[in-house]
C-alpha atoms as a PDB file:
ATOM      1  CA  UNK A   1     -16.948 -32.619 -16.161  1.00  0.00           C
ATOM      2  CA  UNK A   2     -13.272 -33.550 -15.952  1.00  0.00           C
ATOM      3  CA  UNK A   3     -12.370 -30.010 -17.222  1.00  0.00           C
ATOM      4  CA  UNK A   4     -14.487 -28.742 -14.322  1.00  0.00           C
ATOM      5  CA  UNK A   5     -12.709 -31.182 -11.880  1.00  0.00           C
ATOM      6  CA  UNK A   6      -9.227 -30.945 -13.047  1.00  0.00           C
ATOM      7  CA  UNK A   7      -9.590 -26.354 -13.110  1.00  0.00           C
ATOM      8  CA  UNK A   8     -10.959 -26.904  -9.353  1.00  0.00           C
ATOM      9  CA  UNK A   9      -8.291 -29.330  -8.351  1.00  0.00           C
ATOM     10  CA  UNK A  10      -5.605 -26.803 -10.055  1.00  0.00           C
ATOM     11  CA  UNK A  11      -6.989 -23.671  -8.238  1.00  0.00           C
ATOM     12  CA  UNK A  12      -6.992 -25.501  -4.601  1.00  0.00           C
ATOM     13  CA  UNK A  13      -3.407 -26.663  -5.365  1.00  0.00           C
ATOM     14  CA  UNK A  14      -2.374 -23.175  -6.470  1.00  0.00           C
ATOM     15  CA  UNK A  15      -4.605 -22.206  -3.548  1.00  0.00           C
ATOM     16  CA  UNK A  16      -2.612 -23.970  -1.088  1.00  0.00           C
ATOM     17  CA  UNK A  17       1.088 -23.406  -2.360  1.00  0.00           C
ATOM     18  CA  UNK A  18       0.103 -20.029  -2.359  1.00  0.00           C
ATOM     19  CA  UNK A  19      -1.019 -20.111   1.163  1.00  0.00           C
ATOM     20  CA  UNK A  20       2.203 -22.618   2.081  1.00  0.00           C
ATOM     21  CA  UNK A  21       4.203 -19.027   1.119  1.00  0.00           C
ATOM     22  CA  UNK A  22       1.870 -16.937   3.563  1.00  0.00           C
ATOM     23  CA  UNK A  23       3.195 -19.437   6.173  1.00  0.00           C
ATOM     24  CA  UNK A  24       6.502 -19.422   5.299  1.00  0.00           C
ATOM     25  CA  UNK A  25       7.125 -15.826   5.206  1.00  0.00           C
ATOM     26  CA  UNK A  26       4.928 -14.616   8.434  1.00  0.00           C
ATOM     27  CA  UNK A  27       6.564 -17.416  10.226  1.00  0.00           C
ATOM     28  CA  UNK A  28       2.614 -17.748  11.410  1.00  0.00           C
ATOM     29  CA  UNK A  29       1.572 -20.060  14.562  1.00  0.00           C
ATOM     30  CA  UNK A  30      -0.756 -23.165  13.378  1.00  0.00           C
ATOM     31  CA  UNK A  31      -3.570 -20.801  15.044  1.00  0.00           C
ATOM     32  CA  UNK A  32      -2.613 -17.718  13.309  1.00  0.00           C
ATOM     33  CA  UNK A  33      -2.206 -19.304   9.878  1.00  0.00           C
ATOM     34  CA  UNK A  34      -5.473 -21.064  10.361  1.00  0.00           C
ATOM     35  CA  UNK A  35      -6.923 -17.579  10.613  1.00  0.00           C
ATOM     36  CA  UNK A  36      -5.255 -16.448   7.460  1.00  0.00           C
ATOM     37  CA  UNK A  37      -6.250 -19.111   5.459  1.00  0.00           C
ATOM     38  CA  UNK A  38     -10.002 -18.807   6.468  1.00  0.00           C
ATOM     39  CA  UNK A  39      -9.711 -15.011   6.198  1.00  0.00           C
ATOM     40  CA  UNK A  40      -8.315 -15.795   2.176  1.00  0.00           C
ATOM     41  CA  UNK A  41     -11.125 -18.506   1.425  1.00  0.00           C
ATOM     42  CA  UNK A  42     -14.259 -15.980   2.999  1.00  0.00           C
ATOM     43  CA  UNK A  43     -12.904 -13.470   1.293  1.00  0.00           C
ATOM     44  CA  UNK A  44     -12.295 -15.428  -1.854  1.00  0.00           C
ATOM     45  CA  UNK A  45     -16.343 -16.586  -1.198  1.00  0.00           C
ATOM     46  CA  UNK A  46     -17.712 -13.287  -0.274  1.00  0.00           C
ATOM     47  CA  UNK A  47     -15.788 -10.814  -2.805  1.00  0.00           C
ATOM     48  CA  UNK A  48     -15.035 -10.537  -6.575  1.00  0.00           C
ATOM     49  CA  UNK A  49     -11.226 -12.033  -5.636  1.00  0.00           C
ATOM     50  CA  UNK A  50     -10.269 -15.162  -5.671  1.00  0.00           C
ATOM     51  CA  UNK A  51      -8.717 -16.980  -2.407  1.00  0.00           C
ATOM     52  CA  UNK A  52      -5.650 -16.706  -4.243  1.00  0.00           C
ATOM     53  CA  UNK A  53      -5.221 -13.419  -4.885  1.00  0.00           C
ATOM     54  CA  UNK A  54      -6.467 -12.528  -1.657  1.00  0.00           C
ATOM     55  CA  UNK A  55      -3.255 -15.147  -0.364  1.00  0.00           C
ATOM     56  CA  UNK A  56      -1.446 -13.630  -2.512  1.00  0.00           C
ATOM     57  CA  UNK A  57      -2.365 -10.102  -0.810  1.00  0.00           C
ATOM     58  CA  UNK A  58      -1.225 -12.017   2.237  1.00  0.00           C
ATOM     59  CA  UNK A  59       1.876 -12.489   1.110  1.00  0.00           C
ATOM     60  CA  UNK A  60       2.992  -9.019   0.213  1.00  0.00           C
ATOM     61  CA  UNK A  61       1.753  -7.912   3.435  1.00  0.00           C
ATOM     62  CA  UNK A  62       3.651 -10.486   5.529  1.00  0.00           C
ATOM     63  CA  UNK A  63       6.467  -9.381   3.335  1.00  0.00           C
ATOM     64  CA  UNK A  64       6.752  -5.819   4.619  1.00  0.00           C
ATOM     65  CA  UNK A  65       6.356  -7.437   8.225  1.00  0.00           C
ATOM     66  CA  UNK A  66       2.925  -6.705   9.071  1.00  0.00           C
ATOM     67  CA  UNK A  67       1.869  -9.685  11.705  1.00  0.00           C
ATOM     68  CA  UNK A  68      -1.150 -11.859  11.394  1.00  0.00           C
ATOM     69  CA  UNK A  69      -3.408  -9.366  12.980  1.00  0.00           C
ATOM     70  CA  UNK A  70      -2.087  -6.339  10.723  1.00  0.00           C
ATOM     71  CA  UNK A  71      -2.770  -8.394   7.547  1.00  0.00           C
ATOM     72  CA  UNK A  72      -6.164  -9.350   8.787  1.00  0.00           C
ATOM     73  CA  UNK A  73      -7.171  -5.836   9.885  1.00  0.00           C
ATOM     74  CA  UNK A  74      -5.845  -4.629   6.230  1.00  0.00           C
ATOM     75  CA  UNK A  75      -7.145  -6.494   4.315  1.00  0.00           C
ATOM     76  CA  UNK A  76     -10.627  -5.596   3.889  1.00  0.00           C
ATOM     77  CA  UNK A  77      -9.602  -1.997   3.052  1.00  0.00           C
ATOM     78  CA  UNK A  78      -6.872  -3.069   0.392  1.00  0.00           C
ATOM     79  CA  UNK A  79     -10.046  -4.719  -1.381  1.00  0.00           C
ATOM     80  CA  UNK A  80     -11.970  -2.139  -1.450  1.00  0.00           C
ATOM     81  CA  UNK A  81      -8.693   0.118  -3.019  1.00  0.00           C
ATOM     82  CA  UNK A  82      -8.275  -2.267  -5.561  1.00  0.00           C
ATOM     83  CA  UNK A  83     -11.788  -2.480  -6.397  1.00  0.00           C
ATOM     84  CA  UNK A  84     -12.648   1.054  -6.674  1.00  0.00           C
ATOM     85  CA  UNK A  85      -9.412   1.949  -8.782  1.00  0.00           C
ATOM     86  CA  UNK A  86      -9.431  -1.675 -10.720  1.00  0.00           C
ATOM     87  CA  UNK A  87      -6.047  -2.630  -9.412  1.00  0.00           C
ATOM     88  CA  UNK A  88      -3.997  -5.782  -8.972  1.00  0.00           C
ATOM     89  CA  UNK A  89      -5.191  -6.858  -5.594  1.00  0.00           C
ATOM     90  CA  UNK A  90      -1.159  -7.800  -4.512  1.00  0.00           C
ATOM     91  CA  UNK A  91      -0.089  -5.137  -6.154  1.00  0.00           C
ATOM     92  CA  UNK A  92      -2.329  -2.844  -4.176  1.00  0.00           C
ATOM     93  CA  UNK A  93      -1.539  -4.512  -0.784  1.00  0.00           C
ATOM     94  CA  UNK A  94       2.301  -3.697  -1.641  1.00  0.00           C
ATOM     95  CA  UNK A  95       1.362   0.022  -2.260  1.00  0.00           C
ATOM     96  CA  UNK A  96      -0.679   0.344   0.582  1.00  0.00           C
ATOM     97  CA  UNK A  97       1.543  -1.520   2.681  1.00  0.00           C
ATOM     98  CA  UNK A  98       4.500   0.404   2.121  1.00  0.00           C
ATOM     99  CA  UNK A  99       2.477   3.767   2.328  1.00  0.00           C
ATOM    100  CA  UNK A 100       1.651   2.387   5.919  1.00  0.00           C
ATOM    101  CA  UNK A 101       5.260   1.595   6.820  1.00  0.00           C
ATOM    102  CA  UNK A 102       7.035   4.740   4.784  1.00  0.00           C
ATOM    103  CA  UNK A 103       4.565   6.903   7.044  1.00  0.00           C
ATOM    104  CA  UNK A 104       4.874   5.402  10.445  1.00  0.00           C
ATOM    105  CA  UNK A 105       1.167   4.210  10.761  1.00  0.00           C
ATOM    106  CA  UNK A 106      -0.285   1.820  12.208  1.00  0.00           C
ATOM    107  CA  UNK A 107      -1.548  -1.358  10.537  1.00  0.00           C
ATOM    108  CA  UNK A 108      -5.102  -0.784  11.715  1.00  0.00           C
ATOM    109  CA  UNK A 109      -4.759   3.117   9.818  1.00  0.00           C
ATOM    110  CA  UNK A 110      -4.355   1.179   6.469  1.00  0.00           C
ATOM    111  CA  UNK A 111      -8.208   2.126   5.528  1.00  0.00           C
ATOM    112  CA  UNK A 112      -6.861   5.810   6.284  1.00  0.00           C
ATOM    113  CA  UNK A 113      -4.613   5.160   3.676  1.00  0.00           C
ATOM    114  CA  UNK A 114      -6.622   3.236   1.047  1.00  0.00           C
ATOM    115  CA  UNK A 115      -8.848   5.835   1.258  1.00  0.00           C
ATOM    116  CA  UNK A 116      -6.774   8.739   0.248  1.00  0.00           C
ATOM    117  CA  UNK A 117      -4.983   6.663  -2.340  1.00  0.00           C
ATOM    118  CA  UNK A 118      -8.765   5.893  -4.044  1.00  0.00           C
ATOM    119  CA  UNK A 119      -9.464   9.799  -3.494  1.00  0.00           C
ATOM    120  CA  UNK A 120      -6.449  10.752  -5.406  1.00  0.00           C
ATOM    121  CA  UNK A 121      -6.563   8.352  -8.434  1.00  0.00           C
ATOM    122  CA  UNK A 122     -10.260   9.434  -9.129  1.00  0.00           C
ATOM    123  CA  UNK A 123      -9.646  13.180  -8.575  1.00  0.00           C
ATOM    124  CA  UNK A 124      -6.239  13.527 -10.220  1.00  0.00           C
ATOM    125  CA  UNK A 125      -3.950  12.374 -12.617  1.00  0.00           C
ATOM    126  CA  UNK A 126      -2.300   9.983  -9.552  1.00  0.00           C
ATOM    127  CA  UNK A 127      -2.872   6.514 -10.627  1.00  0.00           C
ATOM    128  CA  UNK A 128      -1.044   3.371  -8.262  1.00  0.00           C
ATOM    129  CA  UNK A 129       1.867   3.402 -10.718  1.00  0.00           C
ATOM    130  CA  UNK A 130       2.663   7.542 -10.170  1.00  0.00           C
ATOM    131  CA  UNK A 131       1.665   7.195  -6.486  1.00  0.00           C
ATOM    132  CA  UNK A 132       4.111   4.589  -5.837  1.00  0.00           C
ATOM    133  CA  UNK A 133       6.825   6.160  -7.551  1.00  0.00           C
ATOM    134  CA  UNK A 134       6.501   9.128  -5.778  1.00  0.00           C
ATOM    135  CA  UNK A 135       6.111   8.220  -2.533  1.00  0.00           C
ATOM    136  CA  UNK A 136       8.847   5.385  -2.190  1.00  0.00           C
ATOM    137  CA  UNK A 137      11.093   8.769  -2.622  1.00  0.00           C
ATOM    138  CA  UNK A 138       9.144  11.040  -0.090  1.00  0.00           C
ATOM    139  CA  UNK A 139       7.061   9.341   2.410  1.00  0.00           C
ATOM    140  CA  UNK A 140      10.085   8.968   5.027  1.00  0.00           C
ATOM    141  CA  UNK A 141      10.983  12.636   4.829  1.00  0.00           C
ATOM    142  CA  UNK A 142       7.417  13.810   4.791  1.00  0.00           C
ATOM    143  CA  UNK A 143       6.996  11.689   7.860  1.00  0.00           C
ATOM    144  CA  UNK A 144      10.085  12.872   9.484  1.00  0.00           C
ATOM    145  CA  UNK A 145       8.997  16.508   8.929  1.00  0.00           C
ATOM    146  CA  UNK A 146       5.397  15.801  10.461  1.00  0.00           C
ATOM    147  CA  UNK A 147       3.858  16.644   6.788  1.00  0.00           C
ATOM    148  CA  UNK A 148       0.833  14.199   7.003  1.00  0.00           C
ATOM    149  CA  UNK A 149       0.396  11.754   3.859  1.00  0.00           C
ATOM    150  CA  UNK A 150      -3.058  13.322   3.068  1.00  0.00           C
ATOM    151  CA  UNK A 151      -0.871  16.709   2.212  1.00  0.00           C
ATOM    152  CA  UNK A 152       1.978  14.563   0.827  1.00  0.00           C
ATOM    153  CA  UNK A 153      -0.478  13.166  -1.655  1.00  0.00           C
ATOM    154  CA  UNK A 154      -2.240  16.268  -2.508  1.00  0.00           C
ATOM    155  CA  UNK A 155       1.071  17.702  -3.745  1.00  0.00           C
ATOM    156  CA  UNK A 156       1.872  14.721  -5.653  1.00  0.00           C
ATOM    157  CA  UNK A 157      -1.269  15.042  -7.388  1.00  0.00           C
ATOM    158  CA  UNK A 158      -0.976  18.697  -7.981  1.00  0.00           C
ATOM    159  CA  UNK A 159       1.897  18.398  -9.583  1.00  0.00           C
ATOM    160  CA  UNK A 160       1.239  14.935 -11.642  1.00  0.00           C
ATOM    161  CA  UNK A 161      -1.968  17.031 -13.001  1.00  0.00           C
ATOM    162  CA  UNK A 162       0.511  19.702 -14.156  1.00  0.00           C
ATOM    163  CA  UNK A 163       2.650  16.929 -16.115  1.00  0.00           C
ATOM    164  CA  UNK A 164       5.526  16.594 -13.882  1.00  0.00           C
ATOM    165  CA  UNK A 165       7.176  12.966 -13.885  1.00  0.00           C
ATOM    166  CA  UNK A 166       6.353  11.193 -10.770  1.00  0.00           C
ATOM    167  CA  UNK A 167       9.832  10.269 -10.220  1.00  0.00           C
ATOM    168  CA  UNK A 168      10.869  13.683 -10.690  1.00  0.00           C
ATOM    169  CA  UNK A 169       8.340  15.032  -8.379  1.00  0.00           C
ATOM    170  CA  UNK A 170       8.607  12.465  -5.657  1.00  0.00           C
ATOM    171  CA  UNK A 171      12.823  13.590  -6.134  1.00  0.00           C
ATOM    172  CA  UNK A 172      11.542  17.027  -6.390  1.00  0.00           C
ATOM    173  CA  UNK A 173       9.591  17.192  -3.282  1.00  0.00           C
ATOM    174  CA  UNK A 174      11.758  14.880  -1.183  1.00  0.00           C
ATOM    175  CA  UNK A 175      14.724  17.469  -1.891  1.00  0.00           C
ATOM    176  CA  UNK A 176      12.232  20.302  -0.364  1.00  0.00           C
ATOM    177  CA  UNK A 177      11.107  18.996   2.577  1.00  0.00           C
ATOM    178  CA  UNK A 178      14.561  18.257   3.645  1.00  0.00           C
ATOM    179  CA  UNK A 179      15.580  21.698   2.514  1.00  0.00           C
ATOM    180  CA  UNK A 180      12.588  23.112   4.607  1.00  0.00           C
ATOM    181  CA  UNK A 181      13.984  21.348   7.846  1.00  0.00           C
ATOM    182  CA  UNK A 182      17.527  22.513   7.251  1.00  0.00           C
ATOM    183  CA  UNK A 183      18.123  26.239   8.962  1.00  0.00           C
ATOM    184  CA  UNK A 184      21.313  26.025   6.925  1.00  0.00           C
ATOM    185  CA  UNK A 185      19.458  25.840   3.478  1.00  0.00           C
ATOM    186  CA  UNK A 186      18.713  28.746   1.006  1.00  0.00           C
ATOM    187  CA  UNK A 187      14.866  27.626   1.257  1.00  0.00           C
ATOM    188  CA  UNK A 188      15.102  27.993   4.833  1.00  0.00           C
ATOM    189  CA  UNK A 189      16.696  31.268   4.879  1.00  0.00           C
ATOM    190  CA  UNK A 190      14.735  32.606   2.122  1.00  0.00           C
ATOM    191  CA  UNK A 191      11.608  31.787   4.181  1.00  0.00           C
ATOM    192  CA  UNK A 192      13.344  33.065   7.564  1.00  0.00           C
ATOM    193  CA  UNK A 193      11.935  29.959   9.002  1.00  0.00           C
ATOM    194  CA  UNK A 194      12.385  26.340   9.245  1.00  0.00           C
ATOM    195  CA  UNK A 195       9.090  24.036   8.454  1.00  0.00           C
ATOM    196  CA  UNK A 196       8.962  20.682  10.908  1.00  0.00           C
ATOM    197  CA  UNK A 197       4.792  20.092   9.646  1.00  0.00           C
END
C-alpha cells in the first residue's frame, strides 16, 4: 500500500512540475492553462500515455510557439503518430511540430502532417530519426519553392530506400531545389526552365 501511495504521489508531483513548465513556457492565461492541464489528464485517462508525457508533448509544442489552441488542436494527431510508428510521444510532437512550422502550415494541418509522416515510416525506409534529419535541412526551401511536404517526403523516402544518408539527402535535395529556382544555375539552364512547385 505505501508503495502504491508513495508511486501515485511521485507521478502527480512529476505531473504537476511538468505541467508548471507548460505554463511557464506558453506564458498561458489561468483559463488557457486550465485547458491544457485537463486536455493532459483526459488524455493521460483515455489513451495508452501518461498525463505526463502528454505535458510533456505540451511542452515541446509551446516550445516552437504554437498557442494554447494549436497545442490542443495537435495533439490528438501527434498521438496517434506516435502510436502507429511506436515513437516517443515528445519526441514526436517536436518532429511534427517543426514539420508544421518548416512548411508554413497551419497548426490545425498538423494531422495532414502526422499522417504522411506515419505513411512514410511504414512504406519506406523513413523512420522519425531519417525524417527529421532530412527535413530540418529542406523543408524551408521546399516550402519556398511551393514543393508540397507530401512530395518533399516522397523523395526523402525514395532516396533513404536506395541507402542514401539522410543528412546527405536532406543536403542533397536542399542544394536542388535552390538550384531549380535559380535561372543562373547549371540545373536551371540544363532544364531551360526554372521550377517554383
Amino acid at each position: 500500500v505505501t508503495s502504491v501511495v508513495s508511486s501515485a504521489i511521485k507521478s502527480f508531483r512529476d505531473f504537476e512540475f511538468q505541467m508548471a513548465k507548460v505554463k511557464a513556457i506558453t506564458g498561458a492565461s489561468e483559463v488557457d492553462f486550465k485547458r491544457l492541464s485537463n486536455t493532459a489528464q483526459e488524455l493521460g485517462r483515455s489513451t495508452f500515455f501518461t498525463a505526463q508525457q502528454v505535458a510533456e508533448l505540451q511542452t515541446n509544442f509551446g516550445k516552437l510557439g504554437f498557442s494554447t489552441k494549436e497545442i490542443i488542436q495537435a495533439q490528438e494527431a501527434t498521438l496517434l503518430l506516435a502510436t502507429a510508428t511506436d515513437t516517443d510521444l515528445a519526441r514526436a510532437a517536436i518532429v511534427a511540430g517543426a514539420s508544421v512550422r518548416g512548411f508554413g502550415l497551419n497548426a490545425s494541418e498538423t494531422a495532414r502532417v502526422a499522417d504522411v509522416m506515419a505513411k512514410a515510416f511504414t512504406s519506406s525506409a523513413l523512420d522519425i530519426e531519417k525524417f527529421q534529419t532530412s527535413m530540418t535541412k529542406v523543408a524551408p526551401i521546399a516550402a519556398g519553392a511551393n514543393i508540397t511536404l507530401e512530395a518533399t517526403t516522397a523523395v526523402m523516402g525514395t532516396l533513404t530506400d536506395a541507402g542514401i544518408e539522410a543528412s546527405i539527402a536532406g543536403t542533397s535535395l536542399r542544394n536542388i531545389f535552390l538550384k531549380m529556382q535559380d535561372p543562373a544555375s547549371d540545373l536551371s539552364k540544363h532544364l531551360g526552365f526554372t521550377v517554383k512547385s
